[in-house]
Protein backbone atom coordinates (compact mmCIF):
# COMPACT_ATOMS: atom_id res chain seq x y z
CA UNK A 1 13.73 -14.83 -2.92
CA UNK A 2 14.31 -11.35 -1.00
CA UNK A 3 12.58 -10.90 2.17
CA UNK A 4 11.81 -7.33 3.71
CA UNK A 5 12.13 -8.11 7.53
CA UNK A 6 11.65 -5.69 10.56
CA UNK A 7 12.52 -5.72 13.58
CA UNK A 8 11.91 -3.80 16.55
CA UNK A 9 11.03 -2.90 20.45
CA UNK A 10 7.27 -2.25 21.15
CA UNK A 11 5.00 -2.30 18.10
CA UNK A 12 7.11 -0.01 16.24
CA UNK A 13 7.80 -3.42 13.07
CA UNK A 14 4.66 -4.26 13.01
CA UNK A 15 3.27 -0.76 12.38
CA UNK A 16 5.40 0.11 9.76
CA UNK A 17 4.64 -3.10 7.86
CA UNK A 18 1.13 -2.12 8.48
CA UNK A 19 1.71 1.11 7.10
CA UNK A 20 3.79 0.01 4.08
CA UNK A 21 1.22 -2.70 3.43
CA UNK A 22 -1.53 0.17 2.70
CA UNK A 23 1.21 1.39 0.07
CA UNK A 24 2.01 -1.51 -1.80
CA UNK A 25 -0.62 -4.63 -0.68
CA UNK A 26 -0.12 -7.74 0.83
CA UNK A 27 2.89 -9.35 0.25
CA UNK A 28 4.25 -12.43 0.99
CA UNK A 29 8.30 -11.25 1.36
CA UNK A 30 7.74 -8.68 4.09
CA UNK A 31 8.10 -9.59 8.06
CA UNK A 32 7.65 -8.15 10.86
CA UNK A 33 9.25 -9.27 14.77
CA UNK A 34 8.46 -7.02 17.71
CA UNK A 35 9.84 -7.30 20.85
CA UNK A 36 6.69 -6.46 23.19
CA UNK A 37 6.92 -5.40 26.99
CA UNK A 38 5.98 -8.41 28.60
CA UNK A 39 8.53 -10.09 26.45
CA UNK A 40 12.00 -11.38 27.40
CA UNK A 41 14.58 -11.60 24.24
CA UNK A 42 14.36 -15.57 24.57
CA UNK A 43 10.83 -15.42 23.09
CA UNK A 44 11.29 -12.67 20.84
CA UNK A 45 14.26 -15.23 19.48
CA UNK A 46 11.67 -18.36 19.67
CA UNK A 47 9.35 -15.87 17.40
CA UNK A 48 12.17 -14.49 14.96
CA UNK A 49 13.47 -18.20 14.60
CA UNK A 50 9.94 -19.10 13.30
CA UNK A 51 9.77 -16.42 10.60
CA UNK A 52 13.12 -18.04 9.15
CA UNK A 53 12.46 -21.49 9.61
CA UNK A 54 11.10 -21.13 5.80
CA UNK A 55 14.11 -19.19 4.14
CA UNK A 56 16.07 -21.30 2.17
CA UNK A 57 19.71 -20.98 1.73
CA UNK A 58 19.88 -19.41 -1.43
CA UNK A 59 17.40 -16.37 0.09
CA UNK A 60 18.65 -12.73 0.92
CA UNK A 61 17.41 -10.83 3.76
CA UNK A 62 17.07 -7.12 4.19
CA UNK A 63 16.67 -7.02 7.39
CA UNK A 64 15.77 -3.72 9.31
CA UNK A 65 16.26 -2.71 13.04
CA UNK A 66 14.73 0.47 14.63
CA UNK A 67 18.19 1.27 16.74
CA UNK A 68 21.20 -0.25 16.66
CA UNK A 69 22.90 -2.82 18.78
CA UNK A 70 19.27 -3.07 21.01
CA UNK A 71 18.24 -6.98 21.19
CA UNK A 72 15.85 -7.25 18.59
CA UNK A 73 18.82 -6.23 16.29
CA UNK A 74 21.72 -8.60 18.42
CA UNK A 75 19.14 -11.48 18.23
CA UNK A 76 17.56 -11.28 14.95
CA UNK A 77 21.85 -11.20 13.67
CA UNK A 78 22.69 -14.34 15.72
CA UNK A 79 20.23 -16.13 14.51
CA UNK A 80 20.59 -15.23 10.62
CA UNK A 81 23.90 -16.44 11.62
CA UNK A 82 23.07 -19.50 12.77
CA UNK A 83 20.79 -20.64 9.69
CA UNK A 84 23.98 -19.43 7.60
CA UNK A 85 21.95 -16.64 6.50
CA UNK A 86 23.74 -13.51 7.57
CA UNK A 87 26.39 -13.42 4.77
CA UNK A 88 23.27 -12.54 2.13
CA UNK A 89 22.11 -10.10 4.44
CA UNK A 90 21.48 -6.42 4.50
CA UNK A 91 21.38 -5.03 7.63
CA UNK A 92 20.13 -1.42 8.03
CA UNK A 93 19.45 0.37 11.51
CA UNK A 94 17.20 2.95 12.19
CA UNK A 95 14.86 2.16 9.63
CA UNK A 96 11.46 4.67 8.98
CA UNK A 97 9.13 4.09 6.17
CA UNK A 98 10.67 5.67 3.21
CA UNK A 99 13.63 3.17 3.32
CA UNK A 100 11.60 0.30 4.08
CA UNK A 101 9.03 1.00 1.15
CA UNK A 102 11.97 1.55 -0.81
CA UNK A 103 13.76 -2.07 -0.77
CA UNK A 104 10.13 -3.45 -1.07
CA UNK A 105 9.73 -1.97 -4.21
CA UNK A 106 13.17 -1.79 -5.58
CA UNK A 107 14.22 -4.88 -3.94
CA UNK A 108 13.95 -7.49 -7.30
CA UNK A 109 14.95 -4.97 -9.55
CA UNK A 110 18.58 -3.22 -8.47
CA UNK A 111 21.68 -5.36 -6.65
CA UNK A 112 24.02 -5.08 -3.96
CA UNK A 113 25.61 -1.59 -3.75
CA UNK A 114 23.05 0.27 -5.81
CA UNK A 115 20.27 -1.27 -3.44
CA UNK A 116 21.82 -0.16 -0.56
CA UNK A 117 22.37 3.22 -1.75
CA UNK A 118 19.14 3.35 -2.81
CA UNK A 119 17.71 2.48 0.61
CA UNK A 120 19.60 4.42 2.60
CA UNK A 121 19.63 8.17 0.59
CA UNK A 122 15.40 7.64 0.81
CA UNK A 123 16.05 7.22 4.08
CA UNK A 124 18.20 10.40 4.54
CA UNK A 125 16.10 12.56 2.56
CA UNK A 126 13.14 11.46 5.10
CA UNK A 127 14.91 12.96 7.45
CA UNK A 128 14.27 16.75 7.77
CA UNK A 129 12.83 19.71 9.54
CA UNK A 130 9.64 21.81 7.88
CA UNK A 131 10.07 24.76 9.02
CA UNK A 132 6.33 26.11 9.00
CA UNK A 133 7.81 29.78 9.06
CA UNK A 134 9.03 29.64 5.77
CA UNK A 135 6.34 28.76 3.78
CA UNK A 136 5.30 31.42 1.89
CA UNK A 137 1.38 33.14 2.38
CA UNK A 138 0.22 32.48 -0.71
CA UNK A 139 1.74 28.90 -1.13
CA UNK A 140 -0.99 25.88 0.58
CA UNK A 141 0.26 23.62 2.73
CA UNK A 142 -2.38 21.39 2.96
């Protein structure tokens, strides 16, 4: 199986899964791991350790950080490491919800290179400025 999992400092993971679960349902291959204020990166790694106790070594992660290099991404690494799980891993920083609803939904149906493309030009595109000016009179905007 392919598991969605996010990662992140403050609520940030769990809101997007939140948010992605409104989109597509409940699902039993997407995770979310915060780490919360009054935490310390020991228990976030206790809590992340958990989620992956069930992954089996034929499983592939996509595994999505909100920065890189912060702890939740450092930790939530070491340990796919150590359960021999970070070689069928995808690891994408900076994550938002177009990229994440992306490999949830595209996730069992494209492979390797063309899923990571995938993921990360929806991400891209999110990216952007409206620029309210330049919307024509006549045209709505909402």
């Amino acid at each position: 199986m392919k598991y969605v999992v996010m990662v992140s400092h403050g609520e940030f993971a769990h809101g997007l899964r939140s948010a992605i679960r409104m989109m597509t349902g409940e699902r039993d291959d997407m995770f979310s791991v915060c780490l919360k204020e009054d935490m310390g990166t020991n228990q976030f790694a206790e809590e992340f350790t958990k989620l992956v106790e069930p992954f089996n070594s034929d499983d592939e992660v996509l595994l999505f950080s909100d920065i890189l290099s912060g702890s939740p991404f450092t930790t939530s690494l070491d340990i796919l490491n150590q359960k021999g799980l970070l070689d069928k891993s995808m690891v994408f920083t900076g994550m938002n919800m177009p990229m994440v609803l992306t490999a949830v939904l595209m996730k069992d149906n494209i492979e390797g290179e063309d899923l990571k493309e995938a993921i990360l030009s929806e991400g891209k595109l999110a990216v952007t400025f409206f620029d309210i000016n330049a919307v024509k009179e006549t045209e709505e905007i909402i």
